[in-house]
C-alpha atoms as a PDB file:
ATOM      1  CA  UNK A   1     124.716 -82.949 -16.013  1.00  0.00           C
ATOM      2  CA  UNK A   2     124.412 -83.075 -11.998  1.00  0.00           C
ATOM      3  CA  UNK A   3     121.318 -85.639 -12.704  1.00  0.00           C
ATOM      4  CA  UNK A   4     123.981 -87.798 -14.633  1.00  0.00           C
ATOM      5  CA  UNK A   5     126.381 -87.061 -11.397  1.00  0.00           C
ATOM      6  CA  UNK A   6     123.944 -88.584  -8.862  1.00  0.00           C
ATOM      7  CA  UNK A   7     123.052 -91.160 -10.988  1.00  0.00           C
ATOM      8  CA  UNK A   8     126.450 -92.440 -11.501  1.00  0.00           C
ATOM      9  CA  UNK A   9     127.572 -91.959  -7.890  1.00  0.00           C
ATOM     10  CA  UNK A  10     124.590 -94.063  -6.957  1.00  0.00           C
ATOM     11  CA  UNK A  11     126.038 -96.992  -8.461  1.00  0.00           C
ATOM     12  CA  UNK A  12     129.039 -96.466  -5.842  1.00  0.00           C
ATOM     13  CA  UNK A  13     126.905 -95.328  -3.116  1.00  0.00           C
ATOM     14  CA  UNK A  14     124.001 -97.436  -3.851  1.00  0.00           C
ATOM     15  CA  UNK A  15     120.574 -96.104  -4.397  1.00  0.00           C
ATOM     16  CA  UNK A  16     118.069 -98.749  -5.379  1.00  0.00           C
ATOM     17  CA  UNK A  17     117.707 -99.879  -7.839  1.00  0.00           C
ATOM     18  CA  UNK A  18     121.015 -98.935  -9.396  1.00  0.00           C
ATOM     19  CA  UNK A  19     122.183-100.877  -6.042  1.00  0.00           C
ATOM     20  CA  UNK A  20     121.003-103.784  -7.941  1.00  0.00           C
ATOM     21  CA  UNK A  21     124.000-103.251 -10.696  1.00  0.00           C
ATOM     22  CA  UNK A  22     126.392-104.228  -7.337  1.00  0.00           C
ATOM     23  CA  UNK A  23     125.360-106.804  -6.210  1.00  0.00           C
ATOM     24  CA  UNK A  24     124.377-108.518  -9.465  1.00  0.00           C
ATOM     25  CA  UNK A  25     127.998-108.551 -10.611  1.00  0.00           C
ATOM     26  CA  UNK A  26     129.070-108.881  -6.877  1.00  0.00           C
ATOM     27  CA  UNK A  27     126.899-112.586  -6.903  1.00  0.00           C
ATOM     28  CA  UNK A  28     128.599-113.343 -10.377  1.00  0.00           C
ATOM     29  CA  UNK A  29     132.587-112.856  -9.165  1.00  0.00           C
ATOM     30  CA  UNK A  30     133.692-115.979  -7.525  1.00  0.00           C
ATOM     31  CA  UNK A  31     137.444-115.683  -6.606  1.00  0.00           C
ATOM     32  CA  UNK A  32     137.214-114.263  -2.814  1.00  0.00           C
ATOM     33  CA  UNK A  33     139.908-112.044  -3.074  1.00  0.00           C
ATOM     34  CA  UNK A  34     139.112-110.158  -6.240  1.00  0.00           C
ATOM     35  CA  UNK A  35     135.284-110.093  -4.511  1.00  0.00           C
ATOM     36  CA  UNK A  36     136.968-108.926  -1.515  1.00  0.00           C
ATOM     37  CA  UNK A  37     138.713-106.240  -3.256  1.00  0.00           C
ATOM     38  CA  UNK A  38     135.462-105.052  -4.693  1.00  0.00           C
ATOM     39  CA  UNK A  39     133.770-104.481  -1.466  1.00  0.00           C
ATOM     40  CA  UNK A  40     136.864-102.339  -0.266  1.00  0.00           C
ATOM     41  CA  UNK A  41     137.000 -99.660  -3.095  1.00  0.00           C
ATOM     42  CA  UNK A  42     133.447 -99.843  -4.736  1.00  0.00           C
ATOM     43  CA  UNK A  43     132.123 -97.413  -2.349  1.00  0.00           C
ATOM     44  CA  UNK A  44     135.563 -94.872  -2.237  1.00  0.00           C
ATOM     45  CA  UNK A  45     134.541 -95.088  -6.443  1.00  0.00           C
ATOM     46  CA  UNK A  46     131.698 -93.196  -5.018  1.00  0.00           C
ATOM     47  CA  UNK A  47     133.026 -90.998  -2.016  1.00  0.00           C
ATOM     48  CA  UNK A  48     135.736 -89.422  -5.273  1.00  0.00           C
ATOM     49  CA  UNK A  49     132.229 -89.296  -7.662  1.00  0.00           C
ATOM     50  CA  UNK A  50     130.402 -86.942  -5.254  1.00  0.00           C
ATOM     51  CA  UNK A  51     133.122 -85.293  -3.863  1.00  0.00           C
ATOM     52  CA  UNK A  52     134.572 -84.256  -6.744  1.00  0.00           C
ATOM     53  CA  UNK A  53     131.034 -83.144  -9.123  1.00  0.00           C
ATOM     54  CA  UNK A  54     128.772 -82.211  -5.934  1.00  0.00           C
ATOM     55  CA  UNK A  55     128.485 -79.505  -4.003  1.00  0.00           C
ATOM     56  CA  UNK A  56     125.532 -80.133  -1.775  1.00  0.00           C
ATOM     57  CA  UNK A  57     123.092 -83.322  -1.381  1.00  0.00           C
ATOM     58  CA  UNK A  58     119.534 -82.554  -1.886  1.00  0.00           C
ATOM     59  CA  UNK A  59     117.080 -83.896   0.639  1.00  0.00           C
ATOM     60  CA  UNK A  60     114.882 -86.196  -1.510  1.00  0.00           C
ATOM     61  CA  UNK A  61     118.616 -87.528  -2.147  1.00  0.00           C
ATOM     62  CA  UNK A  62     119.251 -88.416   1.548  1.00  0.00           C
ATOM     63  CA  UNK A  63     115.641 -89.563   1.977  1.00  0.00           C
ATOM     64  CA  UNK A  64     116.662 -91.872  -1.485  1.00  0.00           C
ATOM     65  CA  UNK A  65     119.472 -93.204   0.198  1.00  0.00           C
ATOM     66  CA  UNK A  66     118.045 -94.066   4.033  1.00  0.00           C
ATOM     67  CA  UNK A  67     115.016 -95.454   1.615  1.00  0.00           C
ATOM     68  CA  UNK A  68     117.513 -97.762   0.269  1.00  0.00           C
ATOM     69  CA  UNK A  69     119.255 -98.752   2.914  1.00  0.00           C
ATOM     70  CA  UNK A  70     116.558 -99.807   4.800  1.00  0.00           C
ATOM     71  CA  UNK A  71     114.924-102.110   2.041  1.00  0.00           C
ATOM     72  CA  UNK A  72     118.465-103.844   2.161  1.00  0.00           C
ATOM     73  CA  UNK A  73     118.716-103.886   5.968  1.00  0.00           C
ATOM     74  CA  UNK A  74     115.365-105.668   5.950  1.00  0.00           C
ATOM     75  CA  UNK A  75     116.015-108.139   2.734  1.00  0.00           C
ATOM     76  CA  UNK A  76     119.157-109.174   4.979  1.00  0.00           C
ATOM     77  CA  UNK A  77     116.873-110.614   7.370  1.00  0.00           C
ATOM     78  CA  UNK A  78     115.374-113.365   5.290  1.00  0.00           C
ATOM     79  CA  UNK A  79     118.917-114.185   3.275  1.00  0.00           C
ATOM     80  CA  UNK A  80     120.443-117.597   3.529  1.00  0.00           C
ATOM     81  CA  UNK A  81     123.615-117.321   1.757  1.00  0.00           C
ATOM     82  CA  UNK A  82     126.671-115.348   3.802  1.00  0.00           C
ATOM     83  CA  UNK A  83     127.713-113.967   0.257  1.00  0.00           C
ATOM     84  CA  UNK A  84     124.238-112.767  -0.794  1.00  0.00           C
ATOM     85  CA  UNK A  85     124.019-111.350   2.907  1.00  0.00           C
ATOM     86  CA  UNK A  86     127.538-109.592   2.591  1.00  0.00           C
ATOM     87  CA  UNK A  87     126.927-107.797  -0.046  1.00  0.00           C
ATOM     88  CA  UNK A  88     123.358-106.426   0.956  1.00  0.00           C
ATOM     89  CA  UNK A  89     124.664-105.380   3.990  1.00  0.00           C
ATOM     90  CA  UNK A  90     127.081-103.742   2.218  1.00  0.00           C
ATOM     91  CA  UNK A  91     125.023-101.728   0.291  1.00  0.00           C
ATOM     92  CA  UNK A  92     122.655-100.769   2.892  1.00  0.00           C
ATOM     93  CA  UNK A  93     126.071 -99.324   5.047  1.00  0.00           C
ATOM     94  CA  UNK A  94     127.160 -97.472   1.644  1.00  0.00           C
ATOM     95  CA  UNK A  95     123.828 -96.264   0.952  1.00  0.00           C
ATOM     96  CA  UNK A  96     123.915 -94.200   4.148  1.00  0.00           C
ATOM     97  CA  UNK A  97     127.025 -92.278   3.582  1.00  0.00           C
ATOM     98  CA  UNK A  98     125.008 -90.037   1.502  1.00  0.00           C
ATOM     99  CA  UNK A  99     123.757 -88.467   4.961  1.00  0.00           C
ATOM    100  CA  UNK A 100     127.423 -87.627   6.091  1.00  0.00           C
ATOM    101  CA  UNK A 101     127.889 -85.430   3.184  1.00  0.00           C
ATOM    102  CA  UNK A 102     125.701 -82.946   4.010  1.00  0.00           C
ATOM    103  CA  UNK A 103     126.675 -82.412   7.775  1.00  0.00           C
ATOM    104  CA  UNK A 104     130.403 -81.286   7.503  1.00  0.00           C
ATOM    105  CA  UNK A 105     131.966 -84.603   7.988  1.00  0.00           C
ATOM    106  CA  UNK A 106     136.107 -83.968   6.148  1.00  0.00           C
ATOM    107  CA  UNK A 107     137.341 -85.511   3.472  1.00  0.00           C
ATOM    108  CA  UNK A 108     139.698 -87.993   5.029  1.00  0.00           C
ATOM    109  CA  UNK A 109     136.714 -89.139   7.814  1.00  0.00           C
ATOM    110  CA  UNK A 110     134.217 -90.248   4.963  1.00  0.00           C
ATOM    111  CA  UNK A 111     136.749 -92.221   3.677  1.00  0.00           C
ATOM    112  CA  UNK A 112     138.022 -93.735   6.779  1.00  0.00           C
ATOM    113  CA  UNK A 113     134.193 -94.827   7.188  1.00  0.00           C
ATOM    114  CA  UNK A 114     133.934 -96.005   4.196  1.00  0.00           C
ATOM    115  CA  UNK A 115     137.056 -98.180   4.619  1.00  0.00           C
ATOM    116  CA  UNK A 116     135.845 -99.295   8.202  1.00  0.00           C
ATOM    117  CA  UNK A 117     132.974-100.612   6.726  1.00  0.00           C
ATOM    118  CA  UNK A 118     134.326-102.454   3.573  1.00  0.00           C
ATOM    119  CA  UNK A 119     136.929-103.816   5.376  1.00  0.00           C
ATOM    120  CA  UNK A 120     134.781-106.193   7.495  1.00  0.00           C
ATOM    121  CA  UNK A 121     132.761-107.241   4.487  1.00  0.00           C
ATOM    122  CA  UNK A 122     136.136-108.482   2.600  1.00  0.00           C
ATOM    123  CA  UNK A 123     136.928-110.378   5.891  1.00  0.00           C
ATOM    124  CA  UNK A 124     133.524-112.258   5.921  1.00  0.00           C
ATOM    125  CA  UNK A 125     133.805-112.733   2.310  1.00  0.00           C
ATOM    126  CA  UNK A 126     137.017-114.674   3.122  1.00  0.00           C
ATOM    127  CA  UNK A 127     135.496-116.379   5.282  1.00  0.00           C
ATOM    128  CA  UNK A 128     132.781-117.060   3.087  1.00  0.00           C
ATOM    129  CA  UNK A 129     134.909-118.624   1.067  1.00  0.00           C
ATOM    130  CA  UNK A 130     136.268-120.957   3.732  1.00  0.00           C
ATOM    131  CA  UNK A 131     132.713-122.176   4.326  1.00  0.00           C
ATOM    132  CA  UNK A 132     133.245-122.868   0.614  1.00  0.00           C
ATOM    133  CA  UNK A 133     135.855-124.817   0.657  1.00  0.00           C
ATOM    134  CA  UNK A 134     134.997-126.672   4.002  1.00  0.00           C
ATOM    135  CA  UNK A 135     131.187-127.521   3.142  1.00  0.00           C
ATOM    136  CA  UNK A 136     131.162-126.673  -0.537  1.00  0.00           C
ATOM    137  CA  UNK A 137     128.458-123.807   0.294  1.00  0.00           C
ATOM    138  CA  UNK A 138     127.675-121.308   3.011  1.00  0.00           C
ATOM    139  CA  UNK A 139     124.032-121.524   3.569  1.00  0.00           C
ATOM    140  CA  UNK A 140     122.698-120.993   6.962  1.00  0.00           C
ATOM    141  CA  UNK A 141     121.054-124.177   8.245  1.00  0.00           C
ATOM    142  CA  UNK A 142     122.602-126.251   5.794  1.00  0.00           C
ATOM    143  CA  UNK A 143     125.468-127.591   8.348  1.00  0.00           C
ATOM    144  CA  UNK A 144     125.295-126.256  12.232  1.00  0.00           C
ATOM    145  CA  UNK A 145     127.808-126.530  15.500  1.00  0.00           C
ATOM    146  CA  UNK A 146     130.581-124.816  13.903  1.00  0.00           C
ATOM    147  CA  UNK A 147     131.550-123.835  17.387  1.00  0.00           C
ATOM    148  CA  UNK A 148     132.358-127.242  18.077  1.00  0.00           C
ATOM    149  CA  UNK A 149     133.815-128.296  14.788  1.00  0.00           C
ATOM    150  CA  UNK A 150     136.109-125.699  13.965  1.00  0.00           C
ATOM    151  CA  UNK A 151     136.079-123.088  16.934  1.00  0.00           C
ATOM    152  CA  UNK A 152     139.074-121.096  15.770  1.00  0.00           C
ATOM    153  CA  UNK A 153     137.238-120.155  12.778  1.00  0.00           C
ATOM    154  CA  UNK A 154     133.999-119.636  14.693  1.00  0.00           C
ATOM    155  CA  UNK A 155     135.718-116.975  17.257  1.00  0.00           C
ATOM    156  CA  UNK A 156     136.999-115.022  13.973  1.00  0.00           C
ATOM    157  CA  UNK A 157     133.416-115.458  11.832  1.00  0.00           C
ATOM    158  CA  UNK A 158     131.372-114.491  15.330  1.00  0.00           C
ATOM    159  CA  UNK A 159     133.786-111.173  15.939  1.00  0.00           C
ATOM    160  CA  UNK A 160     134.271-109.791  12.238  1.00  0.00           C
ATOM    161  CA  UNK A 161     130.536-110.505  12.030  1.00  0.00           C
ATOM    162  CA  UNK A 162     130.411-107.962  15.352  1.00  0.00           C
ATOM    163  CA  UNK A 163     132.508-105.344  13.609  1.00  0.00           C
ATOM    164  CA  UNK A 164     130.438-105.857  10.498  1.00  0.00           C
ATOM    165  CA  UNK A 165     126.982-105.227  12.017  1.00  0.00           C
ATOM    166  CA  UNK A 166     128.575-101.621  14.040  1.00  0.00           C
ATOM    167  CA  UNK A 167     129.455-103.078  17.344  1.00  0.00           C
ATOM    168  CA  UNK A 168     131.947-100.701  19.337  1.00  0.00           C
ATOM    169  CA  UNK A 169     134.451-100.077  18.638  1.00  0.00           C
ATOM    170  CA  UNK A 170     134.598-100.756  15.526  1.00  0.00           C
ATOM    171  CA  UNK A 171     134.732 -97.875  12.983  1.00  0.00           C
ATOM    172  CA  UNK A 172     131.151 -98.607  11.389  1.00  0.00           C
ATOM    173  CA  UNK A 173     129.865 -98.257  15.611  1.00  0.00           C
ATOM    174  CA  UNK A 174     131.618 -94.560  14.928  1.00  0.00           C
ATOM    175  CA  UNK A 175     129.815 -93.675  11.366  1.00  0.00           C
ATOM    176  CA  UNK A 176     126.864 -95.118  12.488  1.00  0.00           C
ATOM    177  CA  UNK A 177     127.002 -93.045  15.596  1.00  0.00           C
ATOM    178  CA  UNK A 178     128.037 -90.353  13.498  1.00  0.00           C
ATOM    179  CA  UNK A 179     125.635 -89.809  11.449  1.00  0.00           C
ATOM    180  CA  UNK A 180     122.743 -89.624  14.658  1.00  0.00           C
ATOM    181  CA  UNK A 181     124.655 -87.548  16.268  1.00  0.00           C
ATOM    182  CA  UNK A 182     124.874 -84.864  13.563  1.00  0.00           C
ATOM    183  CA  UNK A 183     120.847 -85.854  12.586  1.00  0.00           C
ATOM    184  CA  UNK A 184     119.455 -85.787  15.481  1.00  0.00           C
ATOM    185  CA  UNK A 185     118.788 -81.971  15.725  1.00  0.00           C
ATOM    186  CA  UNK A 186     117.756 -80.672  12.716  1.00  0.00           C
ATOM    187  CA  UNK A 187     115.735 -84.277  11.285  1.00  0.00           C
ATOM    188  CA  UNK A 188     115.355 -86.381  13.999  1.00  0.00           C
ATOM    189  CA  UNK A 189     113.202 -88.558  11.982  1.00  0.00           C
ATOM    190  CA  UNK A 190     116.204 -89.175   9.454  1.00  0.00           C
ATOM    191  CA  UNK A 191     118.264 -90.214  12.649  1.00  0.00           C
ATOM    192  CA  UNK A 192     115.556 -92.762  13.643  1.00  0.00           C
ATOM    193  CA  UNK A 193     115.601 -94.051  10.319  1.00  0.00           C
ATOM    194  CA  UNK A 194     119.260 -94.700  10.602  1.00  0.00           C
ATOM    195  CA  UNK A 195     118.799 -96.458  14.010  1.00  0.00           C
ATOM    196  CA  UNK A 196     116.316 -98.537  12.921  1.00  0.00           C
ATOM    197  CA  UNK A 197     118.545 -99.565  10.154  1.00  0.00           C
ATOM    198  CA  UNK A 198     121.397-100.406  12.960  1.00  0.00           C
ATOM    199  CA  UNK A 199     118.744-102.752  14.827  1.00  0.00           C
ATOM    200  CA  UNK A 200     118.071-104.721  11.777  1.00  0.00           C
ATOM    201  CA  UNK A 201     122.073-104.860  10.835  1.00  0.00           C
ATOM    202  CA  UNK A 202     121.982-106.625  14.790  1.00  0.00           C
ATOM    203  CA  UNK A 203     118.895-108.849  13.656  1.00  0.00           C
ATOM    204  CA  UNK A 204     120.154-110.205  10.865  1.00  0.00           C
ATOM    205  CA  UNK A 205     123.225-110.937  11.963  1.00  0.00           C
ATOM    206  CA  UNK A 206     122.566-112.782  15.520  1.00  0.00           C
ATOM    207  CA  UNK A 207     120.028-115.044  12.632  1.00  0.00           C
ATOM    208  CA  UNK A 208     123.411-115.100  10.756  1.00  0.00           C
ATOM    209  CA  UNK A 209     125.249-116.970  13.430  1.00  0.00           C
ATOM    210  CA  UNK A 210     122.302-118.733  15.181  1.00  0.00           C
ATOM    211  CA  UNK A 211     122.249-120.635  11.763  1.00  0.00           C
ATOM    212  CA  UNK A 212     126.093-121.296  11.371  1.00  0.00           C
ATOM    213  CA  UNK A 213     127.499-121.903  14.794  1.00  0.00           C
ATOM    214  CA  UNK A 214     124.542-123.157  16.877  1.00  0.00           C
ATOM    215  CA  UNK A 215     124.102-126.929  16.691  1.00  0.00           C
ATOM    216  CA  UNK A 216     124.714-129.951  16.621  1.00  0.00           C
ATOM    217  CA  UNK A 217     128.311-131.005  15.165  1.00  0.00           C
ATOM    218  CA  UNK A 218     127.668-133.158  11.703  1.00  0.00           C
ATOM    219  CA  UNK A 219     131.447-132.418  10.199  1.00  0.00           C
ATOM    220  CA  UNK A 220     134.940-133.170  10.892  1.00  0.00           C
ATOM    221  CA  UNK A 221     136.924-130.408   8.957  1.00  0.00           C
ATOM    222  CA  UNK A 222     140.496-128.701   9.025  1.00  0.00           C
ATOM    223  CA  UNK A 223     140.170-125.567  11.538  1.00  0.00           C
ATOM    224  CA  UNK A 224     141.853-121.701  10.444  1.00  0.00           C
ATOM    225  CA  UNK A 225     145.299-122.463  11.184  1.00  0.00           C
ATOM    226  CA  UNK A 226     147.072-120.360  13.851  1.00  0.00           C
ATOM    227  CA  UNK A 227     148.888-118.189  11.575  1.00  0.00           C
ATOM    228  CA  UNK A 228     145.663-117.205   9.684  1.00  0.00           C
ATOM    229  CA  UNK A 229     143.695-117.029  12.809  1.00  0.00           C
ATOM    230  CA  UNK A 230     146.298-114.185  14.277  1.00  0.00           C
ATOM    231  CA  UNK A 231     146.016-112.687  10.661  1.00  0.00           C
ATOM    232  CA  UNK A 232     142.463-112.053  11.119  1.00  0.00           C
ATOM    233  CA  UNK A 233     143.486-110.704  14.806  1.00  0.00           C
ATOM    234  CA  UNK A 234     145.946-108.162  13.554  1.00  0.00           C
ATOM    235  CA  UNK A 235     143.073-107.075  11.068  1.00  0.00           C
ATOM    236  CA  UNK A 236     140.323-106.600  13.415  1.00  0.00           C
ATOM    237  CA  UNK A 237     142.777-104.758  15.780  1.00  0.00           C
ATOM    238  CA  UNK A 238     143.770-102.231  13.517  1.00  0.00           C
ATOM    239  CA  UNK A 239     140.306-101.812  12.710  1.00  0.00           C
ATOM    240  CA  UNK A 240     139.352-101.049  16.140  1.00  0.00           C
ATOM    241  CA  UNK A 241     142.469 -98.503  15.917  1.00  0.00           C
ATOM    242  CA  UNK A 242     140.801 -96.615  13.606  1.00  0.00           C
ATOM    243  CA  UNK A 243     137.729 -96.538  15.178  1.00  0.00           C
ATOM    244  CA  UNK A 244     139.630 -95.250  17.984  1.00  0.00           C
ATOM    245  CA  UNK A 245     140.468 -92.675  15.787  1.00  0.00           C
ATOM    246  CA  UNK A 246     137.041 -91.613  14.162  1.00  0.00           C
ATOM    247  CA  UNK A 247     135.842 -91.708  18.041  1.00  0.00           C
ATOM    248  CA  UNK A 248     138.527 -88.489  17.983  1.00  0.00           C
ATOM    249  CA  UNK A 249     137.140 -86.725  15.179  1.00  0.00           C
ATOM    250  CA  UNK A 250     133.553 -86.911  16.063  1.00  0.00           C
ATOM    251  CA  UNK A 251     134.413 -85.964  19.878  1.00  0.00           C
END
């Protein structure tokens, strides 16, 4: 029975390759709001799942789930398509909240960091969607000088792209920072691990916006309105709110 527990909360949480159940059905959804959705309460499916049914995380589960998230960390690298690249990145962050359960990290603060994480992914999945709509595909390289074309919506990509990849002080900087913190003196290899994981979030997504933004402009299309745009602004700041917050609990 607890086999068939981890097994099913690694669809939530991913562990490869039941990861591979995610984003397979992630790539297949095509309204941005229902795949926006998704990414916000696929992962607290999981936080309920092992909260609920487990008691304590085995190692060779937390080694599983670093293992994991650094095979999608790296495949993020070489991906061309923001969706594609959203979604990986989501599961590699997901994948590592396996770690926090076994180091005394409450209730309400996993699922704070789970939401702090998902909640930049559904913002870049919007604006995904907008490259959609504006090119008719979001490919890196495929259209470039975004920054000049439609700057509003450059601004918003290039800092919910910062929040995505765990820049301060956004709440996945706090989980990330988190988890090394409460690593780092019983396995400091397994708090390596997860920094090496944060360098190649930063990698891939400086490649991310080198491709977009970075260019020549080629296109003359309709910018994020100013309502929209301050949207997005009350978003991010209430994000960096609750980062604020998880700063508190780990302090």
């Amino acid at each position: 029975m607890t086999y068939l527990v981890y097994l099913l909360a690694g669809i939530f949480l991913p562990l490869f390759p039941l990861s591979m159940l995610f984003n397979v059905m992630y790539a297949r959804i095509r309204h941005p709001l229902l795949r926006g959705l998704v990414l916000v309460v696929w992962p607290q499916f999981g936080l309920g799942i092992v909260m609920t049914y487990i008691v304590d995380v085995p190692v060779w589960l937390i080694i599983w789930s670093l293992l994991t998230s650094l095979l999608y960390a790296l495949r993020s690298l070489t991906l061309r398509e923001l969706g594609l690249w959203t979604s990986f990145i989501g599961t590699s962050a997901w994948a590592l909240l396996w770690i926090l359960f076994d180091h005394d990290t409450s209730r309400i603060q996993l699922q704070l960091f789970a939401l702090g994480i998902s909640v930049p992914l559904f913002l870049m999945a919007l604006l995904g969607a907008g490259l959609e709509q504006r090119f008719g595909a979001a490919y890196l390289g495929l259209y470039g000088g975004l920054s000049h074309s439609i700057p509003r919506f450059t601004g918003i990509l290039v800092v919910v792209m910062l929040a995505t990849v765990a820049t301060p002080l956004f709440p996945t900087f706090f989980a990330m920072l988190s988890m090394m913190i409460k690593t780092m003196p019983g396995t400091p290899l397994l708090a390596v691990g997860v920094g090496i994981v944060w360098l190649l979030w930063s990698w891939a997504g400086a490649r991310l916006l080198q491709g977009l933004i970075v260019g020549t402009q080629h296109h003359a299309v309709a910018d994020l309105s100013r309502t929209t745009m301050w949207l997005y602004i009350a978003v991010l700041a209430g994000l960096v709110i609750v980062g604020v917050y998880c700063l508190g609990a780990i302090i």
